[in-house]
C-alpha atoms as a PDB file:
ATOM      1  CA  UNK A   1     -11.383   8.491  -4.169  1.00  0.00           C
ATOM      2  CA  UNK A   2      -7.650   9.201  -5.657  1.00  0.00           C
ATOM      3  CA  UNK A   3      -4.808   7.641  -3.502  1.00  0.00           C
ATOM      4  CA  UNK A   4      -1.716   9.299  -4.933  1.00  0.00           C
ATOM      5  CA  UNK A   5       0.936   7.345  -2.798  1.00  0.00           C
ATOM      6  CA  UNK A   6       1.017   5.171  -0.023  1.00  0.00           C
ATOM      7  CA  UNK A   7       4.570   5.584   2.771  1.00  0.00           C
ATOM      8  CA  UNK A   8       5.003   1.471   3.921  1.00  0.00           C
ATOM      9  CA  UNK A   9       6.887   0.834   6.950  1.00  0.00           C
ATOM     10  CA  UNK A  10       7.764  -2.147   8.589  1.00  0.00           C
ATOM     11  CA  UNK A  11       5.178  -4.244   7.028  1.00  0.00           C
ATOM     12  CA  UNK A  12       6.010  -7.537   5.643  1.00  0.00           C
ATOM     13  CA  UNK A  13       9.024  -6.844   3.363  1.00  0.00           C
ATOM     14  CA  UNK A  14       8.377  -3.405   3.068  1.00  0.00           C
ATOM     15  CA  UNK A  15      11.035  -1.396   5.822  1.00  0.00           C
ATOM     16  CA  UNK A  16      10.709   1.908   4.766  1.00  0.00           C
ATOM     17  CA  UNK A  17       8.812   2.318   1.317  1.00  0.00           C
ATOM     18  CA  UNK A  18       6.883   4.935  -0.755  1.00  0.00           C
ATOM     19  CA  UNK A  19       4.743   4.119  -3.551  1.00  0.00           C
ATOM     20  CA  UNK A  20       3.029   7.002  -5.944  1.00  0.00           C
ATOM     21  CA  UNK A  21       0.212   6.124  -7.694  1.00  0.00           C
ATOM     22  CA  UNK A  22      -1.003   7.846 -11.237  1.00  0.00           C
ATOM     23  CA  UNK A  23      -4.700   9.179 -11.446  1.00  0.00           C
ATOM     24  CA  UNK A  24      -6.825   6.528 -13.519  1.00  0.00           C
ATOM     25  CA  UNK A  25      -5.415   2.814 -13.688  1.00  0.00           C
ATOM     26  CA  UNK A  26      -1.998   1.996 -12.299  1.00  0.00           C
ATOM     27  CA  UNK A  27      -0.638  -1.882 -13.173  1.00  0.00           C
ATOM     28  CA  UNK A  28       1.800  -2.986 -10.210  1.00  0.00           C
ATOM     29  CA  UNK A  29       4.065  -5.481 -11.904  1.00  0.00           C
ATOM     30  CA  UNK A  30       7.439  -6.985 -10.995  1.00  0.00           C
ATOM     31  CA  UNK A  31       9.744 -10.019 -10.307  1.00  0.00           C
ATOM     32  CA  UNK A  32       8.391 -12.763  -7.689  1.00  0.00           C
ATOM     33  CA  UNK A  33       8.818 -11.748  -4.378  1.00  0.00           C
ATOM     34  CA  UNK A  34       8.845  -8.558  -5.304  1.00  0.00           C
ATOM     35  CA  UNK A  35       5.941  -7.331  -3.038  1.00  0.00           C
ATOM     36  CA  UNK A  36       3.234  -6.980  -5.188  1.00  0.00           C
ATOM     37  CA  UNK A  37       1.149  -8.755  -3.291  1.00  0.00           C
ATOM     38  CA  UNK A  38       2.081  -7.629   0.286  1.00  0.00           C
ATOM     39  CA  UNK A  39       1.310  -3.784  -1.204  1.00  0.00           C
ATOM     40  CA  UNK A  40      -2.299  -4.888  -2.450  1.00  0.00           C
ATOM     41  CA  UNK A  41      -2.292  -6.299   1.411  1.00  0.00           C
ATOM     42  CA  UNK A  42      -1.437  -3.191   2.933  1.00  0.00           C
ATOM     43  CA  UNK A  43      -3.826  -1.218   0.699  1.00  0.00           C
ATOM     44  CA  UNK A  44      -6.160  -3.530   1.972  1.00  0.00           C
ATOM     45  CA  UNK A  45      -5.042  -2.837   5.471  1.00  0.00           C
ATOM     46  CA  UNK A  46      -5.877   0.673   5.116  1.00  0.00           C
ATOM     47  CA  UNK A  47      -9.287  -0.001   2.696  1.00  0.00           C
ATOM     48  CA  UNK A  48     -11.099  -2.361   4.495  1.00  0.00           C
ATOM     49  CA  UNK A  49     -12.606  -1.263   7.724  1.00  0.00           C
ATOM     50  CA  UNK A  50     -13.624  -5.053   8.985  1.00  0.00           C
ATOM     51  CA  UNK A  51      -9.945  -5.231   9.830  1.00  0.00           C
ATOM     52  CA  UNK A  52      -8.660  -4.100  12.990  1.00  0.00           C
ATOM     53  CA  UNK A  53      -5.295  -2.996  13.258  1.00  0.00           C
ATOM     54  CA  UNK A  54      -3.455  -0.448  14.594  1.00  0.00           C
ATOM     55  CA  UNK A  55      -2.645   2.065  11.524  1.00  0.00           C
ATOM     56  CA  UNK A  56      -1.557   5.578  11.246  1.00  0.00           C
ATOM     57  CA  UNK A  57      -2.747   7.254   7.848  1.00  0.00           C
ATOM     58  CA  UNK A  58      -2.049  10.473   6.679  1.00  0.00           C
ATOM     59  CA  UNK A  59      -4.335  12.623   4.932  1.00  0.00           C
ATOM     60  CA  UNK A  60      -2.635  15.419   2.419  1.00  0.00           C
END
């Protein structure tokens, strides 16, 4: 599976965010507090069926 970009909103301190992703490895990296973690959290969101939330995803 290739995820080429994940659309954030309202999550955590994500308002209104898109993210593209490279195919292969992609390093997230940045300043503390940032949101590198609350991204790997959202991907999770989205990855992890044991969680139930309410989510909207969008299939290109």
């Amino acid at each position: 599976m290739y995820i080429s970009k994940i659309e954030i909103e309202n999550f955590r301190n994500f308002r209104c965010n898109e993210v593209e992703f490279n195919d292969g490895i992609n390093v997230i990296i940045g300043h503390n507090n940032a949101g590198k973690s609350n991204l790997i959290k959202a991907l999770a969101l989205v990855l992890n069926p044991a969680v139930n939330r309410r989510l909207s995803i969008v299939s290109l």
